[in-house]
Protein backbone atom coordinates (compact mmCIF):
# COMPACT_ATOMS: atom_id res chain seq x y z
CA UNK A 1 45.60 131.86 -2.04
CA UNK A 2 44.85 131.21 -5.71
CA UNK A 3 43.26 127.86 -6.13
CA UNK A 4 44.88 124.92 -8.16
CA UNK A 5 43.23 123.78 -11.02
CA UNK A 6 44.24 121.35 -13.85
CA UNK A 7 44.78 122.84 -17.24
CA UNK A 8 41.73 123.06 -19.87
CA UNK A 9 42.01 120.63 -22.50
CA UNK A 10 39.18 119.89 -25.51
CA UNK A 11 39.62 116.46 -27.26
CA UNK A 12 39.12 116.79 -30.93
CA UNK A 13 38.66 112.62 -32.22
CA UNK A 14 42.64 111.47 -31.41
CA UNK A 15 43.48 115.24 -30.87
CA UNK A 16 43.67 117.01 -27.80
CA UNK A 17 43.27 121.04 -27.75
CA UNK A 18 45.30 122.26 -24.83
CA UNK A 19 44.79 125.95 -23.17
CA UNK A 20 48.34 126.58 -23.51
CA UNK A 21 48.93 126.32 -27.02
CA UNK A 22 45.22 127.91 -27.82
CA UNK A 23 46.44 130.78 -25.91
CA UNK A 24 49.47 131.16 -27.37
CA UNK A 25 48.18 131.08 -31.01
CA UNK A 26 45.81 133.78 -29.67
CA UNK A 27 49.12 135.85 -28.16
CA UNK A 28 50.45 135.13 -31.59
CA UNK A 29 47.97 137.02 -33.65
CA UNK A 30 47.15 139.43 -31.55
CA UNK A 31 51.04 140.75 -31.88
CA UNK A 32 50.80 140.01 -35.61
CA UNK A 33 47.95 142.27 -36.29
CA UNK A 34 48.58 144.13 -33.45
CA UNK A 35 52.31 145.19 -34.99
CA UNK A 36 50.38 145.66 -38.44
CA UNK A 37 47.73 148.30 -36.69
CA UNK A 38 50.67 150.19 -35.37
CA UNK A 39 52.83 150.37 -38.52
CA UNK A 40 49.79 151.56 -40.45
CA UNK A 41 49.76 154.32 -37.25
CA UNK A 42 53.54 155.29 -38.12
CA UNK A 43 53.20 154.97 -41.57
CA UNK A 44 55.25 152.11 -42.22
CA UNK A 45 55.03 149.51 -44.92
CA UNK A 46 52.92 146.67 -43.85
CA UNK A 47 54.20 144.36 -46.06
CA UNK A 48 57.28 144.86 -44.85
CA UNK A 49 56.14 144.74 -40.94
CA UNK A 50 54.42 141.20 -41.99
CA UNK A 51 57.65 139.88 -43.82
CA UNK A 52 59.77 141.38 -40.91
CA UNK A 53 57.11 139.22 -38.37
CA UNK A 54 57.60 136.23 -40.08
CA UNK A 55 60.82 135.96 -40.15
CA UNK A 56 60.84 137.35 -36.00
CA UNK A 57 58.44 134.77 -35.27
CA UNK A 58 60.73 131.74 -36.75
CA UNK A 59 63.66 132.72 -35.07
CA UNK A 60 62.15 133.66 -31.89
CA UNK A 61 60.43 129.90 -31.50
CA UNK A 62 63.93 128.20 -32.84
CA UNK A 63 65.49 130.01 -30.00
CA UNK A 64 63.36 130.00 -27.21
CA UNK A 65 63.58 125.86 -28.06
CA UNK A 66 67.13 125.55 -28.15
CA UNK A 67 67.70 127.72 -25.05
CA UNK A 68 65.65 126.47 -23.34
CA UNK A 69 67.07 123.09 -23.53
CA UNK A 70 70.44 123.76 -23.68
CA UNK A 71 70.40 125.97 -20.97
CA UNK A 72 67.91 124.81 -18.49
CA UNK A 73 67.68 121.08 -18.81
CA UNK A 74 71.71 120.61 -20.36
CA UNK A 75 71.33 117.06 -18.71
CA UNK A 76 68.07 115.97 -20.06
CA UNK A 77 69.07 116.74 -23.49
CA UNK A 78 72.47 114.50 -23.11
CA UNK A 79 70.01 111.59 -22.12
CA UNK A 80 68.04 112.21 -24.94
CA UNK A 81 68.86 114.44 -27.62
CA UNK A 82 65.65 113.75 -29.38
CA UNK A 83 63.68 116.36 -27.63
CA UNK A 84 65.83 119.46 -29.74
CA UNK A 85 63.07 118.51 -32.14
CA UNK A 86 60.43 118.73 -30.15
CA UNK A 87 59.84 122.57 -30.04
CA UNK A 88 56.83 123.06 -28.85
CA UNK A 89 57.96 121.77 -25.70
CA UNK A 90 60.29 123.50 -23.30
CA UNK A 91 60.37 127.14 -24.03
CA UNK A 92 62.92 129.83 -23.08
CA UNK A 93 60.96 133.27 -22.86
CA UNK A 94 64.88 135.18 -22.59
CA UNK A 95 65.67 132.42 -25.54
CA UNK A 96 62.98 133.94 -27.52
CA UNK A 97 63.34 137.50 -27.03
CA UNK A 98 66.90 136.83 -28.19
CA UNK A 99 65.97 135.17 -31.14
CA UNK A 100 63.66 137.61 -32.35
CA UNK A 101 65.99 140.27 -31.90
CA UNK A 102 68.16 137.93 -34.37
CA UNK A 103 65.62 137.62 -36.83
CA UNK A 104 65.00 141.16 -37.14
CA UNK A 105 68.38 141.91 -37.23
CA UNK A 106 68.56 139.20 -40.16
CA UNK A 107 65.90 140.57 -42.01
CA UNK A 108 67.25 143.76 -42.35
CA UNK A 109 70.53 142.54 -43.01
CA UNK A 110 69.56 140.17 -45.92
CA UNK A 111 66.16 140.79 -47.34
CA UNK A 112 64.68 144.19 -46.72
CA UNK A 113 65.16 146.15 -49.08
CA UNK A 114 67.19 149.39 -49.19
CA UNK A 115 66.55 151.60 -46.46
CA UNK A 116 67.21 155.14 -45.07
CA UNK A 117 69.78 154.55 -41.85
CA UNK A 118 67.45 154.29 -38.53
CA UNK A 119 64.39 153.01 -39.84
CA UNK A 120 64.69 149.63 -38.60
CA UNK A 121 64.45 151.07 -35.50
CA UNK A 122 61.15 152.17 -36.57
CA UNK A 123 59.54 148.88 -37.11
CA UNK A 124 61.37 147.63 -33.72
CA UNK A 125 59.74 150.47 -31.98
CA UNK A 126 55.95 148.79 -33.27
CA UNK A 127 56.81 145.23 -32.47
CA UNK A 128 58.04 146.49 -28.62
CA UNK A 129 54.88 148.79 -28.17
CA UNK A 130 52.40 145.85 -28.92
CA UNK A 131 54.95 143.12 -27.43
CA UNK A 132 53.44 143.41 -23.63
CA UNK A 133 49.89 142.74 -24.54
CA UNK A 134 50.61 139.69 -26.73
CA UNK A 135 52.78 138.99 -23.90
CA UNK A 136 50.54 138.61 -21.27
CA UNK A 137 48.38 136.30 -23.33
CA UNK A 138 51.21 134.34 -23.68
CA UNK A 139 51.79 134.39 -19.81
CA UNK A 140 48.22 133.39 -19.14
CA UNK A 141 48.67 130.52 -21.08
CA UNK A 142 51.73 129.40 -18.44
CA UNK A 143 49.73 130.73 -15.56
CA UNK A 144 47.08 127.87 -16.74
CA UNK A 145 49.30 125.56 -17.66
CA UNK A 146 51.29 125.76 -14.37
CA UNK A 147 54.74 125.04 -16.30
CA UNK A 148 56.86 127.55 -14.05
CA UNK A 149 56.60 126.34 -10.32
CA UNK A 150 58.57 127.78 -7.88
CA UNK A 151 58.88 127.32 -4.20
CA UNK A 152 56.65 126.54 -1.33
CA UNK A 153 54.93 129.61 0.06
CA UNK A 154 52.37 131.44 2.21
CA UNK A 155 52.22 134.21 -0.18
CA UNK A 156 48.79 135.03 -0.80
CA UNK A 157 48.94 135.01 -4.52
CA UNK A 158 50.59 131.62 -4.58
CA UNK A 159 48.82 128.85 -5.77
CA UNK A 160 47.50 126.58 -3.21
CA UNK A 161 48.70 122.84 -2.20
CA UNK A 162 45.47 122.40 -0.21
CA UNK A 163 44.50 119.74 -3.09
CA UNK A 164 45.93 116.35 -3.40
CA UNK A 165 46.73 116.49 -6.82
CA UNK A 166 48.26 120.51 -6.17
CA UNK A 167 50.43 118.88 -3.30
CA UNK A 168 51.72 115.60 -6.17
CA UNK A 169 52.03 118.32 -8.40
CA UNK A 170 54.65 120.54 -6.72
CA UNK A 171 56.62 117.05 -5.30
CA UNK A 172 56.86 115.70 -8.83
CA UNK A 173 59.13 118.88 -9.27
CA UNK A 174 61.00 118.69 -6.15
CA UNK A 175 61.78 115.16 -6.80
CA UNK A 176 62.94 115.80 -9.96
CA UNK A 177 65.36 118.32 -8.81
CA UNK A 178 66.57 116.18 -6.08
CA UNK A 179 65.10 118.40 -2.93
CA UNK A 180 62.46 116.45 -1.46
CA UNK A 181 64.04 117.06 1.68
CA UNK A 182 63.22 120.59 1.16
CA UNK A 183 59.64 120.39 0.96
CA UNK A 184 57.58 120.38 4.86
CA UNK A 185 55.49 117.44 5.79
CA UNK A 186 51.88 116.14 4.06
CA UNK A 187 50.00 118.13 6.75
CA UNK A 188 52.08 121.41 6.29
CA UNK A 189 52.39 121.63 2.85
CA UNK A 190 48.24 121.26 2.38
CA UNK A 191 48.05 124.92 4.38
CA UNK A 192 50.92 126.18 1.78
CA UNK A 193 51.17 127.02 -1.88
CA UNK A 194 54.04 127.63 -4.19
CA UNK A 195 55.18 130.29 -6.37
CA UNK A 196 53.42 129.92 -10.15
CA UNK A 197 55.95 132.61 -11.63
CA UNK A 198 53.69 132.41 -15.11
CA UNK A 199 51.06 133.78 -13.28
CA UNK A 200 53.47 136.16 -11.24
CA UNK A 201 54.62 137.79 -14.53
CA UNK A 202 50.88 137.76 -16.31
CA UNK A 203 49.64 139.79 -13.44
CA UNK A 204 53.00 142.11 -13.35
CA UNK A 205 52.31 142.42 -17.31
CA UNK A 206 48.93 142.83 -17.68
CA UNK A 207 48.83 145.37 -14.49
CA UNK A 208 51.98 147.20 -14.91
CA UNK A 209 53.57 146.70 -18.40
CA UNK A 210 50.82 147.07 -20.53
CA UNK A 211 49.01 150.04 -19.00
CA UNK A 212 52.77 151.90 -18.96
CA UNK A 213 52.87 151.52 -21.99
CA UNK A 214 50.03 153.06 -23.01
CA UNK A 215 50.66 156.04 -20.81
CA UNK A 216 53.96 156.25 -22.00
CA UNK A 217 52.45 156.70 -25.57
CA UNK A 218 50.39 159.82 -24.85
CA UNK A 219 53.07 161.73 -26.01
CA UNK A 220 55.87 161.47 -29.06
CA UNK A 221 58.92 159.19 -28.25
CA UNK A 222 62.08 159.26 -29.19
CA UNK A 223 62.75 156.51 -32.27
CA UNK A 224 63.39 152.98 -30.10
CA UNK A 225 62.15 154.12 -27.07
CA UNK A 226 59.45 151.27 -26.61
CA UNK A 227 62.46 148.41 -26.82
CA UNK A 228 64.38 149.81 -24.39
CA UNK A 229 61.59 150.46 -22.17
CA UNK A 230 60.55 147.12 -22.08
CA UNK A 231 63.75 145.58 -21.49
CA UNK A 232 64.22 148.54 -18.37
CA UNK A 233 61.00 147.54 -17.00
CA UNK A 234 61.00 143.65 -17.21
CA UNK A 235 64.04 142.33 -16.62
CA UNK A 236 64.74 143.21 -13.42
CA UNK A 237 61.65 141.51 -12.11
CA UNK A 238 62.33 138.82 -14.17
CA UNK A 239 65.56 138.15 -12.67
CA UNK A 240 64.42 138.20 -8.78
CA UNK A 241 61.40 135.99 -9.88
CA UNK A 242 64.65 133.34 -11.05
CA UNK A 243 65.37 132.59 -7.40
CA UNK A 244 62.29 131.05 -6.82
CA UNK A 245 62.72 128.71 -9.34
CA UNK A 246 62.96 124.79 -8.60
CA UNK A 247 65.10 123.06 -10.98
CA UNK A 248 66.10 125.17 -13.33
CA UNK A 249 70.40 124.62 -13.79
CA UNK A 250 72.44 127.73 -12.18
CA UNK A 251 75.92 128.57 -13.34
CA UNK A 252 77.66 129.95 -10.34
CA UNK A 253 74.28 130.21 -8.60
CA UNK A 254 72.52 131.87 -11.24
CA UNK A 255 70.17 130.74 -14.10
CA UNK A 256 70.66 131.38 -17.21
CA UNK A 257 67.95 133.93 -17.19
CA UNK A 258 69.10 136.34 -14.57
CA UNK A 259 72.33 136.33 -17.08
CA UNK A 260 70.40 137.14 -19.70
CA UNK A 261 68.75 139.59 -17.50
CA UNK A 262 72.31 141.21 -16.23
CA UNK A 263 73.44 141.35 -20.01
CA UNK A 264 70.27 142.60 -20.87
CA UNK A 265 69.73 145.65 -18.61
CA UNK A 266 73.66 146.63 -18.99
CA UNK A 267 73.36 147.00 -22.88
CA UNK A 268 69.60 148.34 -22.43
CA UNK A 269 70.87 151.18 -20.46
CA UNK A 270 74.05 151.75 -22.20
CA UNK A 271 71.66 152.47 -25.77
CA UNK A 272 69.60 154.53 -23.56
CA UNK A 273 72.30 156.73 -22.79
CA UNK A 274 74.02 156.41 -26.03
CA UNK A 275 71.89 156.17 -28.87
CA UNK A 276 70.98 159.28 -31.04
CA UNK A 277 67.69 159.13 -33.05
CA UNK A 278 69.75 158.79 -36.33
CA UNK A 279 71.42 154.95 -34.82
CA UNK A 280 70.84 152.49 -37.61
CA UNK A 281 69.50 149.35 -37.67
């Protein structure tokens, strides 16, 4: 079992430096110049690819906030409604995907320029291939954070509850969602662990997605073939990672994730069959 350790934190005076966020700044610019690098590759504009991230990048952290919220904690937010503006807390990765997708779609719609039918699926095609390797900085970051607990386990990648503070850890969660009586006794639960689904999809990413990808780019691909792939690939482990989840809220035994997930495979693999090079965007 994967021990439990406490998340990395460097005090700066009255500020405090936190692994998380350092790692997703890192996850940050390596897409940005990572998406850059492979527009130059396809000959694309680069200005445009950096305009096109900013406005991604806005929508994608507005959304993966408000998702997040109202969809997995609906009744902490009608106790206190004060934590929509908090968003760098409580962060929807299916909120975020969806919100970039709107704020490329926006960009194209309202500032880019004029341009020739399809190409927009060009620069979505450079974001996608990079996308997986910023993304599994970004999931390292949760894996050391520990903000996706799931259920008690003997898995052998779990995280382990031999610790004191692993075992108050885990039960802060449990009480939360109201299932302490789900949870074994003191003695039991120190031979456990639980599920740490950040660090479930980090290893998934950086083991499977990433190094797909790059075989998958040996050879020419269709235009918006890397977007599609990724959705294909992820979401179905991303839904049967939801049932391990906690506390998360379920609508008709679901979360809203594995929704997402459903909605998100069916119109992946509906384009896939569909879509013709020449599809605009």
């Amino acid at each position: 079992m994967v021990p439990y350790f406490e998340q990395p934190v460097l005090p700066l005076g009255p500020v405090k430096l936190y692994a998380f966020g350092v790692l997703v700044a890192v996850a940050m610019l390596v897409g940005i110049q990572g998406t850059i690098v492979r527009c130059r590759k396809l000959s694309l504009d680069t200005d445009l690819c950096a305009d096109l991230l900013f406005y991604t990048l806005i929508a994608a952290f507005l959304s993966a906030h408000l998702t997040a919220v109202f969809a997995y904690f609906p009744r902490e937010v009608a106790k206190n409604p004060w934590m929509l503006l908090k968003i760098w807390e409580n962060i929807s990765s299916f909120g975020g995907i969806l919100g970039a997708l709107f704020g490329i779609w926006l960009f194209f719609r309202w500032k880019s320029p004029p341009l020739p039918p399809g190409t927009g699926w060009r620069y979505l095609d450079a974001i996608a291939f990079v996308f997986p390797f910023a993304w599994a900085i970004g999931r390292l970051g949760c894996t050391v954070a520990h903000d996706h607990p799931g259920t008690v386990t003997t898995f052998p990648l779990g995280v382990s509850l031999s610790t004191p503070k692993a075992g108050a850890y885990l039960t802060y969660f449990y009480r939360e969602a109201g299932r302490l009586g789900d949870l074994p006794d003191p003695a039991r639960l120190a031979r456990m662990a639980y599920h740490d689904l950040g660090w479930y999809e980090f290893l998934f990413t950086l083991l499977f997605l990433c190094p797909a990808f790059l075989i998958l780019d040996r050879k020419p691909r269709p235009t918006g073939f890397f977007p599609l792939a990724f959705i294909l690939l992820y979401v179905p482990v991303r839904f049967f990672l939801d049932f391990l989840r906690i506390s998360d809220a379920r609508y008709g035994g679901l979360t809203f994730g594995q929704y997402a997930a459903i909605a998100g495979f069916a119109a992946a693999g509906y384009v896939a069959l569909r879509r013709t090079p020449s599809g605009n965007l």
